[in-house]
N, C-alpha and C. Protein backbone atom coordinates (compact mmCIF):
# COMPACT_ATOMS: atom_id res chain seq x y z
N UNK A 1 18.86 -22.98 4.12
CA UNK A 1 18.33 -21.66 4.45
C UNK A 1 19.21 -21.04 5.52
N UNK A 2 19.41 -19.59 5.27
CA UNK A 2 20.80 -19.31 6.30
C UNK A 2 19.78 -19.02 7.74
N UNK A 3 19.94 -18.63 8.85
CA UNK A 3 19.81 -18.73 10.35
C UNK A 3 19.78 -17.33 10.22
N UNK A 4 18.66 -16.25 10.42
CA UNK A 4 18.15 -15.12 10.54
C UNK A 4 19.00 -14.84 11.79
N UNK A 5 19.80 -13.11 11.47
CA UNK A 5 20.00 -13.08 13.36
C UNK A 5 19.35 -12.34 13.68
N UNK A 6 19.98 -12.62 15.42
CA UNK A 6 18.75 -11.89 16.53
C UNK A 6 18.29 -10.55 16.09
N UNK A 7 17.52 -10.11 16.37
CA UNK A 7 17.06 -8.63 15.95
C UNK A 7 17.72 -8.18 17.35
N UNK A 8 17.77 -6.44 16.84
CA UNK A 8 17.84 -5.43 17.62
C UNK A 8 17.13 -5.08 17.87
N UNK A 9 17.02 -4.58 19.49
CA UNK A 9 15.99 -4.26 20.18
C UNK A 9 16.74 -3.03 20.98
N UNK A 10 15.51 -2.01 21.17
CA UNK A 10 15.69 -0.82 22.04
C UNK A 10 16.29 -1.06 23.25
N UNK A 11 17.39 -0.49 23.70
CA UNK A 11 18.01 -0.97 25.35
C UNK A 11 17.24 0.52 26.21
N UNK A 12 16.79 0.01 27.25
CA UNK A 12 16.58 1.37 28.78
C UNK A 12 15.19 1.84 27.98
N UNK A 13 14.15 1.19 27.68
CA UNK A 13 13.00 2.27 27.81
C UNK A 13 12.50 2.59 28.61
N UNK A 14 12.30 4.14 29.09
CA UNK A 14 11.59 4.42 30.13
C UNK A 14 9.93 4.11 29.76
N UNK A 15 9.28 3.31 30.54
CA UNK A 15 8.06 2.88 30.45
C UNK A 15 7.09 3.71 30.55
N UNK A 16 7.71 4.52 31.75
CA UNK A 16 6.35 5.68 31.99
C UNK A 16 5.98 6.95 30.25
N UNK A 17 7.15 6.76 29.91
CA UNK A 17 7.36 7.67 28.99
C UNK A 17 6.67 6.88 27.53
N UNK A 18 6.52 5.80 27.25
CA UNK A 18 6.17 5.00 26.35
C UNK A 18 4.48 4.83 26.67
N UNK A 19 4.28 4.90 27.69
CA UNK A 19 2.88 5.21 27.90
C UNK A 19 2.04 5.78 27.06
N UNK A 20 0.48 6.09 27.07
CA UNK A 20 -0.33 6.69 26.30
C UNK A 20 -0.50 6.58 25.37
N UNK A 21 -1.51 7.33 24.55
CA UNK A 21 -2.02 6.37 23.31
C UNK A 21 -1.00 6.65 21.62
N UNK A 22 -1.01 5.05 20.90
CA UNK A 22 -0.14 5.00 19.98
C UNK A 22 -1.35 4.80 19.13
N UNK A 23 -1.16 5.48 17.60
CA UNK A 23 -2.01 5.20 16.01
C UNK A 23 -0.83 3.81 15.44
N UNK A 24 -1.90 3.23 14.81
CA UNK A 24 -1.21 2.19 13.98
C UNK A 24 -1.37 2.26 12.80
N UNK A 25 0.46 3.06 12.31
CA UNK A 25 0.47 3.62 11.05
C UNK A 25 -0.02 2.68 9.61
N UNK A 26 0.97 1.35 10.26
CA UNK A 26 1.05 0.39 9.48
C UNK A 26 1.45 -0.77 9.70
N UNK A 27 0.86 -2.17 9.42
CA UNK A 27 0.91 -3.36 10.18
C UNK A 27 0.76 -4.29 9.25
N UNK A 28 1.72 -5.98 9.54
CA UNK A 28 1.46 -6.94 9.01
C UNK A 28 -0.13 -7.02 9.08
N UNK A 29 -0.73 -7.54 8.02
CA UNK A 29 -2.07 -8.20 8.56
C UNK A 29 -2.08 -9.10 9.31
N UNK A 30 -3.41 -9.60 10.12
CA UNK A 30 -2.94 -10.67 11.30
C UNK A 30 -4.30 -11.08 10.91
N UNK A 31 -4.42 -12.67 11.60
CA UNK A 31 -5.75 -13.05 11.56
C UNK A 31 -6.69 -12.29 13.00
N UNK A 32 -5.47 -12.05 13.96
CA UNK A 32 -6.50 -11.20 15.02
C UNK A 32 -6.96 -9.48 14.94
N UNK A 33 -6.71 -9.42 14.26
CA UNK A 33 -7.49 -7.85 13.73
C UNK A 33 -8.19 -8.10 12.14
N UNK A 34 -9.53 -7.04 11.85
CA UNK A 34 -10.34 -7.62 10.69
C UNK A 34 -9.20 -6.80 9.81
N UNK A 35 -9.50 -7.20 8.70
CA UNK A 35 -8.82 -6.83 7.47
C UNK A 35 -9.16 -5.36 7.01
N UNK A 36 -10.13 -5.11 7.19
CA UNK A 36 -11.04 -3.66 7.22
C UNK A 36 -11.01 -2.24 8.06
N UNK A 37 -9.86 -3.31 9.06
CA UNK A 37 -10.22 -1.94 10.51
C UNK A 37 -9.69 -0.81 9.93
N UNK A 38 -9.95 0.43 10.69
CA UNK A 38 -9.26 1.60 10.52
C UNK A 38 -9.08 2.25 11.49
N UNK A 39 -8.75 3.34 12.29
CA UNK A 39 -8.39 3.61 13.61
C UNK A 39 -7.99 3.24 14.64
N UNK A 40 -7.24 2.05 13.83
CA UNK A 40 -6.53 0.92 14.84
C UNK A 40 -5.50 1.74 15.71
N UNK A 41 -5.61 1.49 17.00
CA UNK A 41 -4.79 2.36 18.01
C UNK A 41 -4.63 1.68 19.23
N UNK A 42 -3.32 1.75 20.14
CA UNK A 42 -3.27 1.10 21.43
C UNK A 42 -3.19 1.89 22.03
N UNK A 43 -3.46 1.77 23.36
CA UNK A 43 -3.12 2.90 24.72
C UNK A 43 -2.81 1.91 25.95
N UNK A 44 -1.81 2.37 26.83
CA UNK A 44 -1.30 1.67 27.31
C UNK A 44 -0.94 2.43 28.63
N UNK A 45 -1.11 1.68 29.77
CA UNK A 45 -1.51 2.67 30.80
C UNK A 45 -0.36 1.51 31.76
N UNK A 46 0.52 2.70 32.73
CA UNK A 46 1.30 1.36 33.42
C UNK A 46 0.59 1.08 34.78
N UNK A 47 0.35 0.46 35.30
CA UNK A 47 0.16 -0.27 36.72
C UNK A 47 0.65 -0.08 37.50
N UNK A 48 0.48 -0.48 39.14
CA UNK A 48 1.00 -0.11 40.33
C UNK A 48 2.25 -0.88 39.98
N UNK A 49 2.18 -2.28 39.46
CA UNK A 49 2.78 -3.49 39.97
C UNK A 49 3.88 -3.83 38.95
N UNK A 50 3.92 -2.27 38.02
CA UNK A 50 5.09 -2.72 37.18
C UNK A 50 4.69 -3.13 35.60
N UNK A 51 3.59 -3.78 35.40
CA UNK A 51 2.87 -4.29 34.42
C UNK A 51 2.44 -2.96 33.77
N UNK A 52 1.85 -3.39 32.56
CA UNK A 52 0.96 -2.32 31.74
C UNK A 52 -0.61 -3.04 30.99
N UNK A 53 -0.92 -2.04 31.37
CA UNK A 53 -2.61 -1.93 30.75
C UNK A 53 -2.43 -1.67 28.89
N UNK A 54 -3.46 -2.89 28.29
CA UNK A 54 -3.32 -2.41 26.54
C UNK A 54 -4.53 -2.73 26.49
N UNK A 55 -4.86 -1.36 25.98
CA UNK A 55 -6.00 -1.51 25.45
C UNK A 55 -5.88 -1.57 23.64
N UNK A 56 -6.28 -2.61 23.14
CA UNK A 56 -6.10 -2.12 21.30
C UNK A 56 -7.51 -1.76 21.14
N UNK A 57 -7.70 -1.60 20.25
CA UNK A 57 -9.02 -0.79 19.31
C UNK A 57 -8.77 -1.16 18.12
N UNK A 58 -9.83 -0.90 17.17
CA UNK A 58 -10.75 -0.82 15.91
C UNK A 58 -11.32 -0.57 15.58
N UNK A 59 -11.82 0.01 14.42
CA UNK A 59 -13.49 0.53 14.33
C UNK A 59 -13.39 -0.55 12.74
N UNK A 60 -14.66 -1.10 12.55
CA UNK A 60 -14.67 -2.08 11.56
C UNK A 60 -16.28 -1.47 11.34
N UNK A 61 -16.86 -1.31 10.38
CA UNK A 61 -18.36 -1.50 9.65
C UNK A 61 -18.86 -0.02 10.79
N UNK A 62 -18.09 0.91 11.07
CA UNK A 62 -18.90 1.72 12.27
C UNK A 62 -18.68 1.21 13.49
N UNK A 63 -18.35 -0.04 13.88
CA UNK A 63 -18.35 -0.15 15.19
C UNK A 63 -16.88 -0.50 15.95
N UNK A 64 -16.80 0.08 17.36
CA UNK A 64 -15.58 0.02 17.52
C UNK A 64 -15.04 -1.69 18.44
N UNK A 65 -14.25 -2.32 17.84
CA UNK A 65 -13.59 -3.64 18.27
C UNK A 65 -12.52 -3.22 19.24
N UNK A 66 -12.50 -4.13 20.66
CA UNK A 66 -11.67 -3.35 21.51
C UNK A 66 -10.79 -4.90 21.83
N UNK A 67 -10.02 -4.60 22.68
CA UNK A 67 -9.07 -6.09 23.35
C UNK A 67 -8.53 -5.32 24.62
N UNK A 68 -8.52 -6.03 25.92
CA UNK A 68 -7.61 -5.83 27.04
C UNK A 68 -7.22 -7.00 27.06
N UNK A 69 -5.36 -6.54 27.56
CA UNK A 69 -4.69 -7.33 27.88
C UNK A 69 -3.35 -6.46 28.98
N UNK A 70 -2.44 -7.72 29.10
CA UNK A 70 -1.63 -6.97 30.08
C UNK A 70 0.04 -7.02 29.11
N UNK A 71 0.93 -6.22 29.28
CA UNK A 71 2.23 -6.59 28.78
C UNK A 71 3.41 -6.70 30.19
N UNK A 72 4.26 -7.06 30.29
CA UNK A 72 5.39 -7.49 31.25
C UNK A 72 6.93 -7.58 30.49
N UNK A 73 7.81 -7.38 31.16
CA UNK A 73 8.84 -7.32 30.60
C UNK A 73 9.34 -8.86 30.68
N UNK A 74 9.55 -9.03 29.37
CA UNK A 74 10.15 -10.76 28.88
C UNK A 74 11.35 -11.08 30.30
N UNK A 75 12.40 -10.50 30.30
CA UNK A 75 13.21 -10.83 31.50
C UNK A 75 13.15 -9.08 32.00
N UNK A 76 12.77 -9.75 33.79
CA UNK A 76 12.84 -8.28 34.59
C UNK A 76 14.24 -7.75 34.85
N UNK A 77 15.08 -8.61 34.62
CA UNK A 77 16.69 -8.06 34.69
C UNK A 77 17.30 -7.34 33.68
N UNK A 78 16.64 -8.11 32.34
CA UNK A 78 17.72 -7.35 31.25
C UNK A 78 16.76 -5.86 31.19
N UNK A 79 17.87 -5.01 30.44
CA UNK A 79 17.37 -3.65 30.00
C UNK A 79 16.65 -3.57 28.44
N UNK A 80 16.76 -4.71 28.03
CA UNK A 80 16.05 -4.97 26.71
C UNK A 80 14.56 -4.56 26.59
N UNK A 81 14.34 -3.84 25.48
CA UNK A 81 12.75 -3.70 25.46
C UNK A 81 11.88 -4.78 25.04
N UNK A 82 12.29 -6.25 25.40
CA UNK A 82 11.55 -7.19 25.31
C UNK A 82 10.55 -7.46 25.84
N UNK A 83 9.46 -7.14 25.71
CA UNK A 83 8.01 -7.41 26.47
C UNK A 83 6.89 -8.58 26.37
N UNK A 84 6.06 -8.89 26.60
CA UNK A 84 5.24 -10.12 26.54
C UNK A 84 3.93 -9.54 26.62
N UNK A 85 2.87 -9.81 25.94
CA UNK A 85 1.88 -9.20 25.65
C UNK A 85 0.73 -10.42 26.00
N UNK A 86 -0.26 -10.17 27.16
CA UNK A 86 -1.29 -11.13 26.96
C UNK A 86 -2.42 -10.55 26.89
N UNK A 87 -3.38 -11.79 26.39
CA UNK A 87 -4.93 -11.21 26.14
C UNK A 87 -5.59 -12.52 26.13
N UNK A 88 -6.77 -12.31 26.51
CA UNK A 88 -7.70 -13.39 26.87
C UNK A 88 -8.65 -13.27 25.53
N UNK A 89 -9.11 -14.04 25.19
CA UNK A 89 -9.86 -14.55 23.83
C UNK A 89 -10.81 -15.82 23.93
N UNK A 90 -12.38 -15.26 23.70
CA UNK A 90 -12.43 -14.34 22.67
C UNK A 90 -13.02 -13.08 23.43
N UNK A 91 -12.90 -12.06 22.90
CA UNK A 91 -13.23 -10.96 23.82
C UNK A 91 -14.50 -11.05 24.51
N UNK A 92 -15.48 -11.44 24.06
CA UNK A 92 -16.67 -11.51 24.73
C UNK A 92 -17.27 -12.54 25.50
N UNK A 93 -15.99 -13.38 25.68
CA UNK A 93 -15.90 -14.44 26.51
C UNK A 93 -14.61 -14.69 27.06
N UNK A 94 -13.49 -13.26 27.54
CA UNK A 94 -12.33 -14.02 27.76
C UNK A 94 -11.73 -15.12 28.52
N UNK A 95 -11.77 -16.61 27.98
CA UNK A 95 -10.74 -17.26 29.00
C UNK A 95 -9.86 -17.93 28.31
N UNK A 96 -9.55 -17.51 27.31
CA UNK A 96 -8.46 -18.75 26.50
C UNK A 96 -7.12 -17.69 26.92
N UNK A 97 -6.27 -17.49 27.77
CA UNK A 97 -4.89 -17.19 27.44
C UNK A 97 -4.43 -16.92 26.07
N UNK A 98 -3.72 -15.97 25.48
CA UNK A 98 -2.16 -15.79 24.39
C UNK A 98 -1.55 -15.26 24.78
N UNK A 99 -0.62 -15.29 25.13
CA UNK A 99 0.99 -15.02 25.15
C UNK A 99 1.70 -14.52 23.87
N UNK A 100 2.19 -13.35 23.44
CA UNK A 100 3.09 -12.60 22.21
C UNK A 100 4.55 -12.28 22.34
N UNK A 101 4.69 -11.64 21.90
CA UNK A 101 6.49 -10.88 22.22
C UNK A 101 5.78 -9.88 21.78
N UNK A 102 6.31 -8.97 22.24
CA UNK A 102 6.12 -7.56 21.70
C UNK A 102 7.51 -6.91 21.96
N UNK A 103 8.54 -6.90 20.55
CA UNK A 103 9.66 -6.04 20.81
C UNK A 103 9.66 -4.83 20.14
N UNK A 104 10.20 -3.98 21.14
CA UNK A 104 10.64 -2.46 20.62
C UNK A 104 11.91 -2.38 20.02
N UNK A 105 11.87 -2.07 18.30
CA UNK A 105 13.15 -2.44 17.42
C UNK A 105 13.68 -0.76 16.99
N UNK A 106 12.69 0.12 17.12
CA UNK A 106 13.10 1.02 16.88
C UNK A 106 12.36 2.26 17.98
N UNK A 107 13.05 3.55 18.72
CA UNK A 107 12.27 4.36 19.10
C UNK A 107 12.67 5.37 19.24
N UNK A 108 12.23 6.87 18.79
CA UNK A 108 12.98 8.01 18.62
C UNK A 108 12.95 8.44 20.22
N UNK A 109 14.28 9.35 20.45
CA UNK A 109 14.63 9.78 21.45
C UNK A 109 12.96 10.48 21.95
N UNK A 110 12.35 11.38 21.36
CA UNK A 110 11.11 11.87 22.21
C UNK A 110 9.74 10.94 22.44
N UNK A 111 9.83 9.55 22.22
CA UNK A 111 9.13 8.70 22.22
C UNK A 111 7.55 9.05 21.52
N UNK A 112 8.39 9.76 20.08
CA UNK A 112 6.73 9.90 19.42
C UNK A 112 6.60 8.73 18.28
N UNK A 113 7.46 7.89 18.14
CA UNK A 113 7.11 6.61 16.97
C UNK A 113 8.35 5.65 17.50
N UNK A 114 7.62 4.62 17.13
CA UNK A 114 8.37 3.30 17.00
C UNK A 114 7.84 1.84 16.11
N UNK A 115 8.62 1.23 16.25
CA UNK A 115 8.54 -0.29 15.32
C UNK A 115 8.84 -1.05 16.11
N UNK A 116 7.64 -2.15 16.05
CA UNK A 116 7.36 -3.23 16.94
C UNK A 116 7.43 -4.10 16.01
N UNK A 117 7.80 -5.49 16.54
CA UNK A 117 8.27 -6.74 15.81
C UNK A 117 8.52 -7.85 16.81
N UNK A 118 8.58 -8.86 16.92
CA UNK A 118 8.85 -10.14 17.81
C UNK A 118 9.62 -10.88 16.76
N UNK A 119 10.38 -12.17 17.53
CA UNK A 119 11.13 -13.21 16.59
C UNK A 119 10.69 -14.05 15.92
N UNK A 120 9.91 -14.10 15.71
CA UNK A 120 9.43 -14.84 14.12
C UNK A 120 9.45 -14.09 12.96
N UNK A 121 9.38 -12.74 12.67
CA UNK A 121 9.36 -12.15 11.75
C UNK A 121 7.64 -11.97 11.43
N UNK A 122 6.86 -12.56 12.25
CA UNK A 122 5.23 -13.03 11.33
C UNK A 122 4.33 -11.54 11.56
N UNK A 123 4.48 -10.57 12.17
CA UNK A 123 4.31 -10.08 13.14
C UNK A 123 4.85 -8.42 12.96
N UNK A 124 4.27 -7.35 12.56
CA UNK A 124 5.22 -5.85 12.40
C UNK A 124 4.39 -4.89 12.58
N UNK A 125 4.68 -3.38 13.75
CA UNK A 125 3.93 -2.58 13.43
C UNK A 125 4.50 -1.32 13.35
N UNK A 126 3.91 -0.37 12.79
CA UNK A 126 4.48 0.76 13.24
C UNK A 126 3.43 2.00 13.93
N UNK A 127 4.18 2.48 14.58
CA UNK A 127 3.40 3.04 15.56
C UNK A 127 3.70 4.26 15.62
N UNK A 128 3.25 5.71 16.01
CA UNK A 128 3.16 7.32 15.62
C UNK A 128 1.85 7.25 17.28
N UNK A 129 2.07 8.88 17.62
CA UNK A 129 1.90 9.20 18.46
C UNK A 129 0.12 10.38 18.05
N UNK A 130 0.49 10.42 16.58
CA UNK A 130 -0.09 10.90 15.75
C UNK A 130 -0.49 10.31 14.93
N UNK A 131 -1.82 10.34 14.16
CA UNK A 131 -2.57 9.59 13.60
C UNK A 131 -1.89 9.62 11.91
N UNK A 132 -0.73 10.43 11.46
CA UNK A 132 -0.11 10.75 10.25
C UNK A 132 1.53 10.56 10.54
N UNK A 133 1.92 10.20 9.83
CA UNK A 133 3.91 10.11 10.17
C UNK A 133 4.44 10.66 9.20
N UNK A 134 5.15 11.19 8.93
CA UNK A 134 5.84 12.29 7.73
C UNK A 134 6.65 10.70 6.99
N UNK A 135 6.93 10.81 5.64
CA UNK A 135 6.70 10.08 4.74
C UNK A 135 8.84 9.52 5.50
N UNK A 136 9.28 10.22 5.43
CA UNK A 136 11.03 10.29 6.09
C UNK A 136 10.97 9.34 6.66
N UNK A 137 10.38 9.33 7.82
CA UNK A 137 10.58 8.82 9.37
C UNK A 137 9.89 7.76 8.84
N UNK A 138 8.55 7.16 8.12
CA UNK A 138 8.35 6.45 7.83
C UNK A 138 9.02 5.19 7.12
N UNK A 139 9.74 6.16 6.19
CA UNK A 139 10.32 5.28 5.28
C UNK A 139 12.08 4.26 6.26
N UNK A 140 12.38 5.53 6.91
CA UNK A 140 12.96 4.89 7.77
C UNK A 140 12.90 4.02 8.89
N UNK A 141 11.97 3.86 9.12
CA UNK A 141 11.23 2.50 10.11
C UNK A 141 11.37 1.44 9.32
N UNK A 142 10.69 1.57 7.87
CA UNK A 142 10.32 0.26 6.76
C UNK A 142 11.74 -0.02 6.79
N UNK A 143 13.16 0.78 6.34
CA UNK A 143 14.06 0.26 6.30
C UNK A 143 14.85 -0.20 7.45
N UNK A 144 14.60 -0.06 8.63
CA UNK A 144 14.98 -0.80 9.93
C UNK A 144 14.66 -2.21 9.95
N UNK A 145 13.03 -2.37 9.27
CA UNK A 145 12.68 -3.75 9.73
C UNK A 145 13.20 -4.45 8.21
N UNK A 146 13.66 -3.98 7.31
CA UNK A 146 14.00 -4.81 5.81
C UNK A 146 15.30 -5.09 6.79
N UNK A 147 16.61 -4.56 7.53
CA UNK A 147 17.78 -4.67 8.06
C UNK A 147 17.51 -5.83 9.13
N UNK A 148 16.07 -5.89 9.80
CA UNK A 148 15.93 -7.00 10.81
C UNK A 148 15.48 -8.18 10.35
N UNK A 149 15.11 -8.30 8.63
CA UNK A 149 14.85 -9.25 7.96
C UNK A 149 13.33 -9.39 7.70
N UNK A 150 12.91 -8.12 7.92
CA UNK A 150 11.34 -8.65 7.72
C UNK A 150 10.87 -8.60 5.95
N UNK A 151 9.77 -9.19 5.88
CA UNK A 151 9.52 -8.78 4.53
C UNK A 151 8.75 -7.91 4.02
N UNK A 152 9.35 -6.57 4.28
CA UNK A 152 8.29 -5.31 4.00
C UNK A 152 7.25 -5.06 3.05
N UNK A 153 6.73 -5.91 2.52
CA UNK A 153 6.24 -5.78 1.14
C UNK A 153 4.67 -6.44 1.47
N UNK A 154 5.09 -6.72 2.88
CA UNK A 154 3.48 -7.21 3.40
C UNK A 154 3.05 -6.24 4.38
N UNK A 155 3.67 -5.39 4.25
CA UNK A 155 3.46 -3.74 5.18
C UNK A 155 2.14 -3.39 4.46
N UNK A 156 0.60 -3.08 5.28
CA UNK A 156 -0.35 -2.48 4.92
C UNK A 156 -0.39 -1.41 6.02
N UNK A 157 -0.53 -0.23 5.23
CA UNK A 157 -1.00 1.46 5.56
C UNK A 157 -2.59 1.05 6.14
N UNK A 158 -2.77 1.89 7.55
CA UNK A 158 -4.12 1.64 8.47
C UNK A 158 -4.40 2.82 8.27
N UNK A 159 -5.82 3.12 7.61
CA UNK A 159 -6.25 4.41 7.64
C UNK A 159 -6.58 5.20 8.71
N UNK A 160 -5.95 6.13 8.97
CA UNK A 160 -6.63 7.05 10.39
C UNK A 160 -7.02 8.43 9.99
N UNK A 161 -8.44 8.62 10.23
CA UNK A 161 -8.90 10.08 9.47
C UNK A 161 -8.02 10.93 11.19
N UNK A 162 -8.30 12.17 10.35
CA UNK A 162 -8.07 13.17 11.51
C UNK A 162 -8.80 14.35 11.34
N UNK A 163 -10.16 14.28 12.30
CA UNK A 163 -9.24 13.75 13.61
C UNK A 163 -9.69 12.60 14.00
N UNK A 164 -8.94 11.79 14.87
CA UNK A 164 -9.44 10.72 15.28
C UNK A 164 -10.95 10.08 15.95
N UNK A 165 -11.31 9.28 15.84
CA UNK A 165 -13.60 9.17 16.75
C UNK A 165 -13.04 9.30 17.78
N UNK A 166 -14.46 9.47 18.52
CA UNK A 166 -14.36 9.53 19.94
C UNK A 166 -13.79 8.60 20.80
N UNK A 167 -13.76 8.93 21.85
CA UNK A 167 -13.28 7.74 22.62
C UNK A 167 -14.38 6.79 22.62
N UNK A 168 -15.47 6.59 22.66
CA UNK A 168 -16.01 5.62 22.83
C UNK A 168 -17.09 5.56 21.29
N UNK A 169 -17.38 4.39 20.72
CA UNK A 169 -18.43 4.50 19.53
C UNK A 169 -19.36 3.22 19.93
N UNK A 170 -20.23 2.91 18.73
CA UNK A 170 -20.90 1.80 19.13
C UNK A 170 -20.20 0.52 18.95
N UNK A 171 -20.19 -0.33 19.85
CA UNK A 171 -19.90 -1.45 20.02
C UNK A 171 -19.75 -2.83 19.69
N UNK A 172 -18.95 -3.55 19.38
CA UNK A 172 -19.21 -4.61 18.42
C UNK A 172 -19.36 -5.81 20.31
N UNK A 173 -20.52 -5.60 20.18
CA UNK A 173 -20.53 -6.21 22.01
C UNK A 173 -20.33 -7.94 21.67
N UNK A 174 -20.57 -8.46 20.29
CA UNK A 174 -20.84 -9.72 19.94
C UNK A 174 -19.63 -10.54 19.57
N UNK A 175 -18.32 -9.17 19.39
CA UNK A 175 -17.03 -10.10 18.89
C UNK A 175 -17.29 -10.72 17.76
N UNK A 176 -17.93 -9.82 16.78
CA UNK A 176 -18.32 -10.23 15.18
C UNK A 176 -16.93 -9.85 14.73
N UNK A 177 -16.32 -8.85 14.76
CA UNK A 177 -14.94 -8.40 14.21
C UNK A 177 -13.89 -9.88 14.56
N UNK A 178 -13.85 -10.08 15.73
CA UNK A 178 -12.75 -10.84 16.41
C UNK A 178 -13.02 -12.67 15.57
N UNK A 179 -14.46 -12.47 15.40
CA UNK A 179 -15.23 -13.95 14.92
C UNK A 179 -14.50 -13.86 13.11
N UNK A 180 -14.76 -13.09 12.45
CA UNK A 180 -14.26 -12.93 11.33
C UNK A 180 -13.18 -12.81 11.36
N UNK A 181 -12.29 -11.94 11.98
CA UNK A 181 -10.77 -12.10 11.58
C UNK A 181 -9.72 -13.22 11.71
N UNK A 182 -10.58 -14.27 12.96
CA UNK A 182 -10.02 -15.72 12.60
C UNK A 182 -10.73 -16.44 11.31
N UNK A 183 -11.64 -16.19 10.91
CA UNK A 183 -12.25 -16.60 9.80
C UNK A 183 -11.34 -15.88 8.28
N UNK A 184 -10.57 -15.15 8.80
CA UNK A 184 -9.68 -14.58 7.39
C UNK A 184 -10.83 -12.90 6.90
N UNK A 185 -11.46 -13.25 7.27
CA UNK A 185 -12.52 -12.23 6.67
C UNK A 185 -12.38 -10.12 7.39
């Protein structure tokens, strides 16, 4: 089997500017999000201390599935948009630690979309600033990550009506979403 190379990653993101809330156009499936969600979205708020605030979301059956965690830059020296993503699990009990990569592989100069990916390949999202991405720009993300070796063909489209729910809906306070999506369900 030949030796995948390193992916490319975004050099100099300004962080402050990457801030605020991202739609998730389209994403590997994962066992940590339900298979069902729709209005899947992050927002990401930076910190005094350098760090950033992530909030993800979901709305699954009507109710909205949330996660906090923190992200950090993989090395504070390089200019690489290599980041590290944690979250405590299970949400309604966080104390188990995860640790992610979260790399920025693609990002347009006005920081309204990008493609996220880490080194395993297991792992892809794409992300819009807007709950819709013009079919172009889309298609050109998919072909960034086929060039970084991913296997696009496990790319699922996340429905986002528009306009987007409120900020806040009813609550999945029980981590039924989070309970099922390790269950595959």
């Amino acid at each position: 089997m030949a030796t995948k190379k390193e992916m490319e990653v975004v050099k100099g993101v300004d962080l402050k500017r990457y801030m605020g809330r991202w739609y998730e156009i389209a994403s590997f499936p994962s066992r940590f999000q339900p298979k069902n969600g729709v209005n899947t979205r992050a927002t990401y708020t930076l910190n005094e201390d350098g760090t950033v605030h992530v909030l993800n979301e979901t709305w699954n059956d009507g109710k909205r599935g949330s996660i906090e965690g923190s992200a950090y830059k993989a090395d504070p020296n390089s200019d690489e948009a290599k980041l590290k993503v944690k979250f405590y699990v299970p949400p309604f009990l966080p104390i188990i630690p995860v640790v992610g990569d979260y790399w920025i592989l693609s990002l347009d100069d006005d920081y309204q979309y990008a493609l996220i990916g880490q080194p395993s390949r297991s792992y892809l999202w794409i992300l819009c600033r807007k709950t819709h991405m013009e079919d172009e720009i889309y298609n050109q993300l998919v072909e960034k990550a086929k060039e970084e070796g991913y296997d696009v063909g496990k790319l699922h489209k996340t429905p986002q009506p528009d306009p987007p729910p409120e900020e806040e809906g009813p609550k999945d306070t029980k981590g039924i979403w989070w309970i099922k999506s390790i269950l595959g369900k």
